[in-house]
N, C-alpha and C. Protein backbone atom coordinates (compact mmCIF):
# COMPACT_ATOMS: atom_id res chain seq x y z
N UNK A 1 0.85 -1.18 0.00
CA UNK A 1 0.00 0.00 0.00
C UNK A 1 0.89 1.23 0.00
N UNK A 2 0.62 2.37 -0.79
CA UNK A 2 0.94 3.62 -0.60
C UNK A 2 1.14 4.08 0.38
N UNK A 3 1.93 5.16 0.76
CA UNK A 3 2.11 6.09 1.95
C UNK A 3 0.82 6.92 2.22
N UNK A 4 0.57 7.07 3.11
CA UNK A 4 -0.63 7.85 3.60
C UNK A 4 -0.38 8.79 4.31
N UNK A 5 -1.24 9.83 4.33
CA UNK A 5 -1.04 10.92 5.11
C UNK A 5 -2.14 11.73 6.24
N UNK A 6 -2.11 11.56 7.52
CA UNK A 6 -3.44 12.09 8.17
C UNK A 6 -3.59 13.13 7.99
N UNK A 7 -4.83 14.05 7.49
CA UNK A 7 -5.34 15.18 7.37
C UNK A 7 -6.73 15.27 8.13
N UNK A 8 -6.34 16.72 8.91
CA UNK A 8 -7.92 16.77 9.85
C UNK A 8 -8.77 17.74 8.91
N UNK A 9 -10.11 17.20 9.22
CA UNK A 9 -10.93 18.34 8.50
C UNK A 9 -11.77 18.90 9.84
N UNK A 10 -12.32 20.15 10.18
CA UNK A 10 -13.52 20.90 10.64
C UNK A 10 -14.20 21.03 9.89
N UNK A 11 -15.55 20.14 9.29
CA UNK A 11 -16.34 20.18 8.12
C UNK A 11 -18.02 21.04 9.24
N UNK A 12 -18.61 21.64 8.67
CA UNK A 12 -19.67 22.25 9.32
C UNK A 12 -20.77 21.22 9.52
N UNK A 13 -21.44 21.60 10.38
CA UNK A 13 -22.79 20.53 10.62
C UNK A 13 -23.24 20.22 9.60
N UNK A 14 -23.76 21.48 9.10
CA UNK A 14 -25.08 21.08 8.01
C UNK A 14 -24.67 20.86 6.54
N UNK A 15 -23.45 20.60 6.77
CA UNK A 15 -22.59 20.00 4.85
C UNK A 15 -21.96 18.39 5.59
N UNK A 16 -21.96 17.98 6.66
CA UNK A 16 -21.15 16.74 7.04
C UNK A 16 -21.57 15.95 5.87
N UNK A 17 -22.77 15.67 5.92
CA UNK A 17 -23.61 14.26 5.00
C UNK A 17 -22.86 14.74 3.65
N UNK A 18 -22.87 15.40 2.95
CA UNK A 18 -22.49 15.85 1.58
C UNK A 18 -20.98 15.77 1.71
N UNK A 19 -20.22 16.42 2.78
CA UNK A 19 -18.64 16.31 2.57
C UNK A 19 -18.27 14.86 2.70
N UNK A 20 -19.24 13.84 3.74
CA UNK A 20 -18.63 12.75 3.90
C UNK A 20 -19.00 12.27 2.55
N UNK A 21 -20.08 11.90 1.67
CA UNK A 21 -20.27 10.95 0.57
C UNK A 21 -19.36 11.64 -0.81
N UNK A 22 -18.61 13.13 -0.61
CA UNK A 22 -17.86 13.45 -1.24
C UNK A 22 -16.38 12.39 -1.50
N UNK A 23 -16.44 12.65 0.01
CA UNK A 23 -14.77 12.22 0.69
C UNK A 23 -14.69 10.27 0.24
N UNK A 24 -16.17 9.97 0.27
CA UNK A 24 -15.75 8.32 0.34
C UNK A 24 -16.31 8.17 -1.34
N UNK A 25 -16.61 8.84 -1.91
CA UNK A 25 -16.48 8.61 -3.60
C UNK A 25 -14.66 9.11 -4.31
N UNK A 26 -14.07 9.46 -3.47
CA UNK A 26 -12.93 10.07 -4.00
C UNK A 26 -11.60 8.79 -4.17
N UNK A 27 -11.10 8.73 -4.87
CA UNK A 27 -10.23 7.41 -5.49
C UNK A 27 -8.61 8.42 -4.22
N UNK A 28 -8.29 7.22 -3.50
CA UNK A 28 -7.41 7.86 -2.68
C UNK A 28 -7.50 7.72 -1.28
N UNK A 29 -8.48 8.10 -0.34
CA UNK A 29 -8.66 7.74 0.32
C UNK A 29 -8.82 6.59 0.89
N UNK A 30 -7.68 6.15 1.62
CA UNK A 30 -7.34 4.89 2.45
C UNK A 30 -8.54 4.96 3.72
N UNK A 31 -8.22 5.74 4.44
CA UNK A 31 -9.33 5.87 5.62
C UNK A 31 -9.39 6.97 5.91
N UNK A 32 -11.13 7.10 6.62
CA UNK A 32 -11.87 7.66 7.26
C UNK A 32 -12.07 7.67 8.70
N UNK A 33 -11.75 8.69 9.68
CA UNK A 33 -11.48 8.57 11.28
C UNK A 33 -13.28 9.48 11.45
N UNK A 34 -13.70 9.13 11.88
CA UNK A 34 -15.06 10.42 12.30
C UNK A 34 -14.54 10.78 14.06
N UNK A 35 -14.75 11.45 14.60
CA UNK A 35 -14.89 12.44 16.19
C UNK A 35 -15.30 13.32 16.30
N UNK A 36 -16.57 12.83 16.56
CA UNK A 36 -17.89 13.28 17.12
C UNK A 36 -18.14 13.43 18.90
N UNK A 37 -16.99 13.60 19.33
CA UNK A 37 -16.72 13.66 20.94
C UNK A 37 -17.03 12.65 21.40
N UNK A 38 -16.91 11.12 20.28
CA UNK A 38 -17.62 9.66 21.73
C UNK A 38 -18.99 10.04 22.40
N UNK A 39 -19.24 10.73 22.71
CA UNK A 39 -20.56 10.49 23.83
C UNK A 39 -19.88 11.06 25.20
N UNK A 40 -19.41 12.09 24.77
CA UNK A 40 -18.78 12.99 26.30
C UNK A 40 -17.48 12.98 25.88
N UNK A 41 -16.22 11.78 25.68
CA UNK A 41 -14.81 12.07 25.71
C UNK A 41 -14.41 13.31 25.28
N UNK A 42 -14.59 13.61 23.82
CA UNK A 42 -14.06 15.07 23.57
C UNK A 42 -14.46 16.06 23.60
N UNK A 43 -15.10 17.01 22.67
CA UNK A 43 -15.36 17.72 22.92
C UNK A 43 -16.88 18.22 23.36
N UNK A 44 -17.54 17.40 23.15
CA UNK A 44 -19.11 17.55 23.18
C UNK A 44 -19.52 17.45 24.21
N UNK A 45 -17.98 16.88 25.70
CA UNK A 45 -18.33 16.62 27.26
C UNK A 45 -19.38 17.67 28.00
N UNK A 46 -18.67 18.84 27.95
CA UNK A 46 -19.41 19.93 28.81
C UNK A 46 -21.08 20.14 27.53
N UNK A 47 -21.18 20.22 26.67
CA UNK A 47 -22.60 20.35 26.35
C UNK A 47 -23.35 19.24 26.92
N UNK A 48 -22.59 17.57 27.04
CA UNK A 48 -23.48 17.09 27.59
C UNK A 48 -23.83 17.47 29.02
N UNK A 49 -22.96 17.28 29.55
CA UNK A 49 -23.06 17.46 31.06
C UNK A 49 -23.93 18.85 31.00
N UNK A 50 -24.06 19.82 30.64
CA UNK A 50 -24.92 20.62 30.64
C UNK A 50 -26.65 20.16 30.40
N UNK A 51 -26.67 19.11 29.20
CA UNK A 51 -27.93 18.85 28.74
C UNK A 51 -28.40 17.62 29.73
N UNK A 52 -27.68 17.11 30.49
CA UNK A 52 -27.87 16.56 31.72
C UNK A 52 -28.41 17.01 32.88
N UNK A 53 -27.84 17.56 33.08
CA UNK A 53 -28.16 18.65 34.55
C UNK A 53 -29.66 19.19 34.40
N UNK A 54 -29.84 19.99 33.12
CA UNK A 54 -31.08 20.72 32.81
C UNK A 54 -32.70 19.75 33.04
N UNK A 55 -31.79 18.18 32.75
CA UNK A 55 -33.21 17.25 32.59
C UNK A 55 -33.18 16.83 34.75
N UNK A 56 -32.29 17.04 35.15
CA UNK A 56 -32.38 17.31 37.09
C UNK A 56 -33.55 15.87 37.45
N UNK A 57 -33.01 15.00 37.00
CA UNK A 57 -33.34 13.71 37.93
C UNK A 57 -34.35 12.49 37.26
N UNK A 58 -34.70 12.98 36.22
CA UNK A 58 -35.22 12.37 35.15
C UNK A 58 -34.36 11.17 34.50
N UNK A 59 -35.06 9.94 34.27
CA UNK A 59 -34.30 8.76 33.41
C UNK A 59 -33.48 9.25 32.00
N UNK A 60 -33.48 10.36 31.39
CA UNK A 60 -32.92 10.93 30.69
C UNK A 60 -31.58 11.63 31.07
N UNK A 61 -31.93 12.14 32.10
CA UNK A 61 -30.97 12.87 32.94
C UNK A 61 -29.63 11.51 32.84
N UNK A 62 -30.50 10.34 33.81
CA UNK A 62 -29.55 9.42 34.35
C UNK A 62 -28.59 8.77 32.78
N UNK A 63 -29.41 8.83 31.68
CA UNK A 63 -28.81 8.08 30.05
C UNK A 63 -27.69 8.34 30.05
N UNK A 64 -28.06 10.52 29.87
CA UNK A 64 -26.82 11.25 29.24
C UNK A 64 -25.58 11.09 30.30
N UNK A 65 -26.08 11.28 31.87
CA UNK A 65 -24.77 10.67 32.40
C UNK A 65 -24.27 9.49 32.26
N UNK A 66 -24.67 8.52 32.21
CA UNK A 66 -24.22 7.22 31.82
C UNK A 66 -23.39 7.43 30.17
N UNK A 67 -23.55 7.75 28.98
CA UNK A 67 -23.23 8.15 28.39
C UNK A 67 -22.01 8.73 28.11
N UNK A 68 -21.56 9.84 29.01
CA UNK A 68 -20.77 10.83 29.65
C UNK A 68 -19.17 9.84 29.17
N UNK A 69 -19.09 9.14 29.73
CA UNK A 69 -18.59 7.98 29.85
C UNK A 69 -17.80 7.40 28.51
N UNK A 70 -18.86 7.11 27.91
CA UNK A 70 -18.87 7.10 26.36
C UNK A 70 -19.42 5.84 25.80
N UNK A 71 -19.82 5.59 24.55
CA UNK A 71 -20.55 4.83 23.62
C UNK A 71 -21.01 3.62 24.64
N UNK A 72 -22.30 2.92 24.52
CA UNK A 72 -22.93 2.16 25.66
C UNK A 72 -23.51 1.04 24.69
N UNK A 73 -23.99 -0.13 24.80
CA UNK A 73 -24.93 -1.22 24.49
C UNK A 73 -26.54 -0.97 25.70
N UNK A 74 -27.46 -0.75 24.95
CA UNK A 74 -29.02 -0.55 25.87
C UNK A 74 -28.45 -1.35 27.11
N UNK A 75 -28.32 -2.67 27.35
CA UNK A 75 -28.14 -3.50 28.30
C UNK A 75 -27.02 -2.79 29.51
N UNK A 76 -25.65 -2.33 28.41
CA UNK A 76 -24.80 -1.51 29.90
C UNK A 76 -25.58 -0.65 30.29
N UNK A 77 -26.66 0.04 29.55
CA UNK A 77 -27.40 1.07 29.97
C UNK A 77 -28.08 1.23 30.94
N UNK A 78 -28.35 0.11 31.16
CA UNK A 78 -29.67 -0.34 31.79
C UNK A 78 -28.60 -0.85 33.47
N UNK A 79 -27.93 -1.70 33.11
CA UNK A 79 -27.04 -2.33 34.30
C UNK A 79 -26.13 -0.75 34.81
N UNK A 80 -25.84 0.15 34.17
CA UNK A 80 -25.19 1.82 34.62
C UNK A 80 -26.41 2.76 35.12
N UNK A 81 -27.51 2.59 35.08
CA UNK A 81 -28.50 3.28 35.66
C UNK A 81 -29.28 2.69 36.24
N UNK A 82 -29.41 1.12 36.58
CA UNK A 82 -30.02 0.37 37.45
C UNK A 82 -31.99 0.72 37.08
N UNK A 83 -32.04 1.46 36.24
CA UNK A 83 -33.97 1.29 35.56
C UNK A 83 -34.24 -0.22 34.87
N UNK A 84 -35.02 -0.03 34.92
CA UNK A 84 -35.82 -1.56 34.37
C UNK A 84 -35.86 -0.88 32.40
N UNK A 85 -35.83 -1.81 31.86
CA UNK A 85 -35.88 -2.05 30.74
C UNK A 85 -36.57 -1.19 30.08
N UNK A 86 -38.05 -1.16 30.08
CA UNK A 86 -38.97 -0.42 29.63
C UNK A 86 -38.30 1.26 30.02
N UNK A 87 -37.94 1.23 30.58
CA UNK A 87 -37.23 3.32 31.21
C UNK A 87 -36.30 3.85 30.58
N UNK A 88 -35.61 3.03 30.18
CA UNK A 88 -34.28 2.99 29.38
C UNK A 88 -34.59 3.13 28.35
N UNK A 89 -35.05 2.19 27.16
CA UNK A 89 -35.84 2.54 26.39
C UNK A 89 -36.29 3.61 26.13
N UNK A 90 -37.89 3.70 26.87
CA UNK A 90 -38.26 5.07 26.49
C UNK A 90 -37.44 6.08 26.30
N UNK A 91 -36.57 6.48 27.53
CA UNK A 91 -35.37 7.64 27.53
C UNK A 91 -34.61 7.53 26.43
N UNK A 92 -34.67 6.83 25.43
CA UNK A 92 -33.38 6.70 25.11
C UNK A 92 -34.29 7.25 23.08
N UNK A 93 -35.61 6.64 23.13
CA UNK A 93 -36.34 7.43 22.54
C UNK A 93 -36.62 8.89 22.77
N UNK A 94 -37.02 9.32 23.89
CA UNK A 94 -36.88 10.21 24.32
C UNK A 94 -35.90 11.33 23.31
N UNK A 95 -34.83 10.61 24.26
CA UNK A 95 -33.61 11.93 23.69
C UNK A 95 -33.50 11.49 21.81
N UNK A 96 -34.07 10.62 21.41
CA UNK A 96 -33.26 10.95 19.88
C UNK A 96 -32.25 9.99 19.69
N UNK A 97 -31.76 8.67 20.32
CA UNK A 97 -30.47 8.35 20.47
C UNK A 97 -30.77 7.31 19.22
N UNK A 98 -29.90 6.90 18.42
CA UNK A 98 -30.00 5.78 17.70
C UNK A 98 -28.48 4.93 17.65
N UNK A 99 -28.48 3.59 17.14
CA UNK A 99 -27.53 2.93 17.77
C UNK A 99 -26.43 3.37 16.74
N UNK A 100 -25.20 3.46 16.91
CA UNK A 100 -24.24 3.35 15.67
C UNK A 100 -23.80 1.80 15.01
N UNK A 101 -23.13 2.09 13.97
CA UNK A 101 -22.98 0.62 13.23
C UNK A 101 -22.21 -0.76 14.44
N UNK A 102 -21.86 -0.48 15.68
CA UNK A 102 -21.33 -0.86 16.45
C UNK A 102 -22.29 -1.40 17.01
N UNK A 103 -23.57 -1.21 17.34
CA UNK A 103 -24.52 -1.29 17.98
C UNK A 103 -24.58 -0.54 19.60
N UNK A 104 -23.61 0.39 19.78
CA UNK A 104 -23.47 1.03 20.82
C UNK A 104 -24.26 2.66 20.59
N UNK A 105 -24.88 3.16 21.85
CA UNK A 105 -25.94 4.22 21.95
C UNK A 105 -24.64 5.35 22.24
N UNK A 106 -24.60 6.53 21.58
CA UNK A 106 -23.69 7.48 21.94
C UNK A 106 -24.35 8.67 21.89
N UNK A 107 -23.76 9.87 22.38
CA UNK A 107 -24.71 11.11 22.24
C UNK A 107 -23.53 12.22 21.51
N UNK A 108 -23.37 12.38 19.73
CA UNK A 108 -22.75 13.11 19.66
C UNK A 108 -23.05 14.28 19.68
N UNK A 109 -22.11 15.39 19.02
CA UNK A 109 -21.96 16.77 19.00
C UNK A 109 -22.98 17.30 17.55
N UNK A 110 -23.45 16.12 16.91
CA UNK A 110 -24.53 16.15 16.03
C UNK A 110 -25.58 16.11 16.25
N UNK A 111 -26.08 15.99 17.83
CA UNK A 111 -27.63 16.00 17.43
C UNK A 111 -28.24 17.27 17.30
N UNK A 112 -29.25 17.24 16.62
CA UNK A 112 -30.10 18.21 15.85
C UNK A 112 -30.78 19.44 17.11
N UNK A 113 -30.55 20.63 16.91
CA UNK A 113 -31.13 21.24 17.97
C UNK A 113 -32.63 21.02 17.40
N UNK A 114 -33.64 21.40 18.83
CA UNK A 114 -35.12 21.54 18.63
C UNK A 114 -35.41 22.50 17.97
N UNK A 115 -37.02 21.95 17.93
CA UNK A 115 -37.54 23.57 16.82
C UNK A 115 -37.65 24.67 17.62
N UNK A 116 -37.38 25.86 17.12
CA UNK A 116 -37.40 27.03 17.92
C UNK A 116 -38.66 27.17 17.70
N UNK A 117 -38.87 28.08 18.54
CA UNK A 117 -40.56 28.13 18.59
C UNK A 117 -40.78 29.90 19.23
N UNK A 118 -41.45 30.89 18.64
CA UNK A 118 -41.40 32.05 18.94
C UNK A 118 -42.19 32.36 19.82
N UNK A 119 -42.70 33.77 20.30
CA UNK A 119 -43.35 33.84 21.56
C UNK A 119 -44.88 33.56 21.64
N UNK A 120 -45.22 33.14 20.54
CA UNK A 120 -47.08 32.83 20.51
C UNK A 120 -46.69 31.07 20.56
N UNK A 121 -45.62 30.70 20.93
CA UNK A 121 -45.51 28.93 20.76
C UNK A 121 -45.23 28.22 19.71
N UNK A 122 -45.70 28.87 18.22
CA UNK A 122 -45.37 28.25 17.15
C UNK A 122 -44.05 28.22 16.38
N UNK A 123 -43.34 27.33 15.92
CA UNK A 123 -42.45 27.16 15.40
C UNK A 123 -42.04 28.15 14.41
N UNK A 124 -40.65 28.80 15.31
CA UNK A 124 -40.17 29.67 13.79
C UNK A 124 -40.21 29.32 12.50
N UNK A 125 -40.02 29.72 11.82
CA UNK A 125 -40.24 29.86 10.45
C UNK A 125 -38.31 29.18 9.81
N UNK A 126 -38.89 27.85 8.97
CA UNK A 126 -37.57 27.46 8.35
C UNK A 126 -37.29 26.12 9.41
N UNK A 127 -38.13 26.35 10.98
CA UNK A 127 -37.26 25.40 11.61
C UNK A 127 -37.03 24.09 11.29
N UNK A 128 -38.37 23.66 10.79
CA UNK A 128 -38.92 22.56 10.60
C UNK A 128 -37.90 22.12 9.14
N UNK A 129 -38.03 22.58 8.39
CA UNK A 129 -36.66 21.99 6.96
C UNK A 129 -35.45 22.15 7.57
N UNK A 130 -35.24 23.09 8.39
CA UNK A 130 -33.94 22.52 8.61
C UNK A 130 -33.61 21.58 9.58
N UNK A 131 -34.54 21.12 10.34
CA UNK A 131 -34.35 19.85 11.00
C UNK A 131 -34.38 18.66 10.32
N UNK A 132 -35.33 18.92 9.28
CA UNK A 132 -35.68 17.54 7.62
C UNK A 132 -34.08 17.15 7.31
N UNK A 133 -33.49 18.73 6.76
CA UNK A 133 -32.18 18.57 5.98
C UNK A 133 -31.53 17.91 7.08
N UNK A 134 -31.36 18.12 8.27
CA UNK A 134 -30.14 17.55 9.13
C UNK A 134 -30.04 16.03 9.64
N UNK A 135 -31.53 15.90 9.45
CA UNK A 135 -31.76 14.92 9.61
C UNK A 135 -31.04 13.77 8.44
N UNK A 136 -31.39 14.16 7.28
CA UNK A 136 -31.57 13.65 6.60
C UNK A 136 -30.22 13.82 5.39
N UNK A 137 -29.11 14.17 6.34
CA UNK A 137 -28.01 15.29 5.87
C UNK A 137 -26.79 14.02 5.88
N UNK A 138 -26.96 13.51 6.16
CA UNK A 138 -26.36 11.58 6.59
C UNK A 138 -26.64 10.88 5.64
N UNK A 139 -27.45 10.91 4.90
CA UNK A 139 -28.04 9.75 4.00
C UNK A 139 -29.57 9.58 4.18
N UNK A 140 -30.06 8.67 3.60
CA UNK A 140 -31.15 7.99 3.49
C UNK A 140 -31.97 7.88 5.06
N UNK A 141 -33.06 7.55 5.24
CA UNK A 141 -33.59 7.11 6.56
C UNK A 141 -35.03 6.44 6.38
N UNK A 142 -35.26 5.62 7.08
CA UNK A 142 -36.30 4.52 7.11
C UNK A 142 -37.54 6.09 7.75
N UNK A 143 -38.65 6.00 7.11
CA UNK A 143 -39.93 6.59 7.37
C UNK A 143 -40.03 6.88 8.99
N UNK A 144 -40.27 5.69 9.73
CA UNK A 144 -40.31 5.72 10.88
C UNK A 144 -39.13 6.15 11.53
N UNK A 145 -37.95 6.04 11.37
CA UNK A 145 -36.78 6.14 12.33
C UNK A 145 -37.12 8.00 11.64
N UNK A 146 -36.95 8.72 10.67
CA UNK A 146 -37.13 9.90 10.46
C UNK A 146 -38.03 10.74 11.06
N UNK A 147 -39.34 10.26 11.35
CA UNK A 147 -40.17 10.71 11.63
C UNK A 147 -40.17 10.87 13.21
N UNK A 148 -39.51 9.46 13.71
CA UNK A 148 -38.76 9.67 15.13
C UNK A 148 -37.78 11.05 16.03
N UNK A 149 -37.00 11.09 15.02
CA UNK A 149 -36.14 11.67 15.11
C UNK A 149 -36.44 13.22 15.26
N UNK A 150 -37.78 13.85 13.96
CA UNK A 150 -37.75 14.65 14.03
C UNK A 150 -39.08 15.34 15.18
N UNK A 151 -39.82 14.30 15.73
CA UNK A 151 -40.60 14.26 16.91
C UNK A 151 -40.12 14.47 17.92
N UNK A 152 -38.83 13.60 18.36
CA UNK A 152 -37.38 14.18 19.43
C UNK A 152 -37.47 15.16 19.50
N UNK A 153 -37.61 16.25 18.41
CA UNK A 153 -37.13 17.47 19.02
C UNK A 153 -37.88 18.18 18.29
N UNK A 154 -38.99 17.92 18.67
CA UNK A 154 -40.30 18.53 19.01
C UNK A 154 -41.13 18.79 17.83
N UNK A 155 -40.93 18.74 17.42
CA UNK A 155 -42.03 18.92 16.05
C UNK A 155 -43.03 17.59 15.87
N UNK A 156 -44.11 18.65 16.31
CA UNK A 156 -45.53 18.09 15.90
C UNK A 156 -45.69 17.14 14.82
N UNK A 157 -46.83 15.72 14.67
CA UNK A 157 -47.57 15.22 14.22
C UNK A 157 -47.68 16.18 12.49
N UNK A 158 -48.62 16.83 13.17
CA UNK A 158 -49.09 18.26 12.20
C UNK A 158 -48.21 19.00 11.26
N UNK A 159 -47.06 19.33 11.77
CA UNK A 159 -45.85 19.97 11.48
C UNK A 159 -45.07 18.89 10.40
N UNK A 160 -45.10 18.49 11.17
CA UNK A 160 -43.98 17.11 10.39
C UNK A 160 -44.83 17.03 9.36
N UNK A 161 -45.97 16.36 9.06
CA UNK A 161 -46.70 16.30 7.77
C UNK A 161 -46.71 17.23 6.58
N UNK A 162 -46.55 18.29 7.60
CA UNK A 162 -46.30 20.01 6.63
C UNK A 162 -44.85 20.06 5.92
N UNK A 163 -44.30 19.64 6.89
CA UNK A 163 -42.75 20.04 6.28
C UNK A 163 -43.01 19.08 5.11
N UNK A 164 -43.05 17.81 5.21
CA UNK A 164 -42.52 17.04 4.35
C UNK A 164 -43.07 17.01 3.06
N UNK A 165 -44.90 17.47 3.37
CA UNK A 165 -45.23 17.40 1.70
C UNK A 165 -45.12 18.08 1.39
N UNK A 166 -44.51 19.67 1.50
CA UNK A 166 -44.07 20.72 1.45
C UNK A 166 -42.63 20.33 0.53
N UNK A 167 -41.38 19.60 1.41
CA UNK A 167 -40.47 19.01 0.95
C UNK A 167 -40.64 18.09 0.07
N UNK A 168 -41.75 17.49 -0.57
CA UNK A 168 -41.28 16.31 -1.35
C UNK A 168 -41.77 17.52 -2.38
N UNK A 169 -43.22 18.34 -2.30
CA UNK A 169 -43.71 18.68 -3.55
C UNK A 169 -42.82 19.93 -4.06
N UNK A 170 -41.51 20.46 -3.49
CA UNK A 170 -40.64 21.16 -3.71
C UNK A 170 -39.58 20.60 -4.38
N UNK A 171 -39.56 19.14 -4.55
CA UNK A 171 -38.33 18.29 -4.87
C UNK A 171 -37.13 18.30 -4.02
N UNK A 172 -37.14 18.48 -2.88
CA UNK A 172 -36.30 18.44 -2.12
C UNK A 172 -35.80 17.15 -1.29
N UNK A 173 -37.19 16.30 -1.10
CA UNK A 173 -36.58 14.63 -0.71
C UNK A 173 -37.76 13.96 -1.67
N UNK A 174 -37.24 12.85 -1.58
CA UNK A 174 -37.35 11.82 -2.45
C UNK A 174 -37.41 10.34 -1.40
N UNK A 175 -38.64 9.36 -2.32
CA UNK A 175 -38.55 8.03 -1.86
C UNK A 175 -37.68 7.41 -2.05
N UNK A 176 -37.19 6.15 -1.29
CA UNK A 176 -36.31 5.98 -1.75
C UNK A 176 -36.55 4.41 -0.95
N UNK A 177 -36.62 3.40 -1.49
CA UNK A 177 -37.22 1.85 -0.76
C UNK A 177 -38.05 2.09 0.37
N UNK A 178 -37.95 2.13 1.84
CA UNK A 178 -38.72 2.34 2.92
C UNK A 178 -38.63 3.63 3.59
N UNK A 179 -37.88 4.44 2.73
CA UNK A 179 -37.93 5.86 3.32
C UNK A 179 -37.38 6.83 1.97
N UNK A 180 -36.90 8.12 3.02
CA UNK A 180 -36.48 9.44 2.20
C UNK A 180 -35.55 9.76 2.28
N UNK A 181 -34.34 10.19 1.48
CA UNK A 181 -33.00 11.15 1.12
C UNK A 181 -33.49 12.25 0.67
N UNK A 182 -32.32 13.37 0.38
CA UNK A 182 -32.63 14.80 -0.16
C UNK A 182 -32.19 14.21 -1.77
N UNK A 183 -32.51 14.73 -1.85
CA UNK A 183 -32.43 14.77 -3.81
C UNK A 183 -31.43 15.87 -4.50
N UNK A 184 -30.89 15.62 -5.58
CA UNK A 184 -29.73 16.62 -5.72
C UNK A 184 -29.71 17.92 -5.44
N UNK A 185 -31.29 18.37 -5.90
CA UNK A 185 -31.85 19.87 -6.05
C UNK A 185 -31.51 20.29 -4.25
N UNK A 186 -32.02 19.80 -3.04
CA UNK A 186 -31.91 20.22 -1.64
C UNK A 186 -29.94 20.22 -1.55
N UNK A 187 -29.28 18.96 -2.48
CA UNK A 187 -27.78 19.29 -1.74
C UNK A 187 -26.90 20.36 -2.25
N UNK A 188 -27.51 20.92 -3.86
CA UNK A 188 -27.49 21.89 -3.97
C UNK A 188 -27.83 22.67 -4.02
N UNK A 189 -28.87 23.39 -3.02
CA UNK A 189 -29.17 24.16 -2.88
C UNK A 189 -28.50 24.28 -1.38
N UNK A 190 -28.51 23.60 -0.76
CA UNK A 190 -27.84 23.66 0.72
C UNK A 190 -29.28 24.23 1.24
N UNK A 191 -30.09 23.81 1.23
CA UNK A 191 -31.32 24.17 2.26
C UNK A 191 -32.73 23.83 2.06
N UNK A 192 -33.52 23.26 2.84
CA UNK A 192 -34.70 22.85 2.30
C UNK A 192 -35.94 23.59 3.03
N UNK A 193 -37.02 24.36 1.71
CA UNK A 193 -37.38 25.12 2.38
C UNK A 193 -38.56 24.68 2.69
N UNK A 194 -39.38 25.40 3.70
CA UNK A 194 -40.29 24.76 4.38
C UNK A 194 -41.76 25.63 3.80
């Protein structure tokens, strides 16, 4: 094999999905390192521990500390916070968590902030696509795990329905076997509007 050379990138949130399927179509690249702070080790520690504290005694609370730690299997989860099965779970829906290809639960420096929501309660304006795009800024996603995801953090039943036929009848995502990707038109455009 060739000589190789490590190069770091700071790629922005909302281009990761696009820089990474850039980076792994490119003839050359030997490997790919991702650090996403583990689930507390680097840098994403103090936001968690912050987004911990705020949930003050809640089975959620107890996840992200367990977490803290770094990347978990549901089961250590469960045996590190001593809840019964069903609690863990939920919490773990709750926060948004999904497993990585490892099958371990981590909490990176990627998850999606909530919808902002202005002072009459309703969701700013834009929030909702750009939670679609980020979501969906990774690749592909199964209907349900998407629809999950973007319920996590808070967007309505109602909302969600809006964004999306909004987003498909804009050409911005697309079917795609059991779910939706963005379609070329959303990756270049860098934004999907709502």
């Amino acid at each position: 094999m060739a000589k190789t050379f490590s190069v770091r990138l700071e790629i922005e949130e909302i281009a990761l999905g696009t820089v990474l399927r850039k980076l792994h179509d490119m003839p050359g690249v030997a490997k790919l390192d991702l650090d996403f702070g583990e689930g507390g080790k680097g840098p994403g520690k103090e936001k968690l521990q912050q987004a911990a504290a705020e949930l003050n005694g809640s089975p959620e609370e107890a996840i992200l500390k367990a977490l803290a730690n770094g990347p978990m299997k549901s089961r250590d989860l469960i045996n590190a916070t001593g809840m019964k099965d069903h609690r863990v779970y939920y919490a773990i829906g709750k926060l948004g968590l999904k497993r990585n290809a490892e099958g371990l639960y981590q909490v990176t420096a990627l998850s999606a902030p909530d919808v902002q929501r202005g002072p009459n309660g309703r969701a700013a304006p834009g929030s909702g696509p750009a939670l679609l795009r980020l979501a969906l800024g990774s690749g592909p996603l199964p209907v349900a795990e998407l629809k999950s995801i973007l319920r996590g953090h808070g967007m309505s039943p109602k909302s969600l329905s809006g964004v999306m036929d909004r987003a498909k009848r804009d050409n911005l995502i697309k079917k795609v076997g059991e779910g939706y990707t963005l379609t070329a038109k959303a990756k270049a455009n860098g934004e999907a509007h709502g």
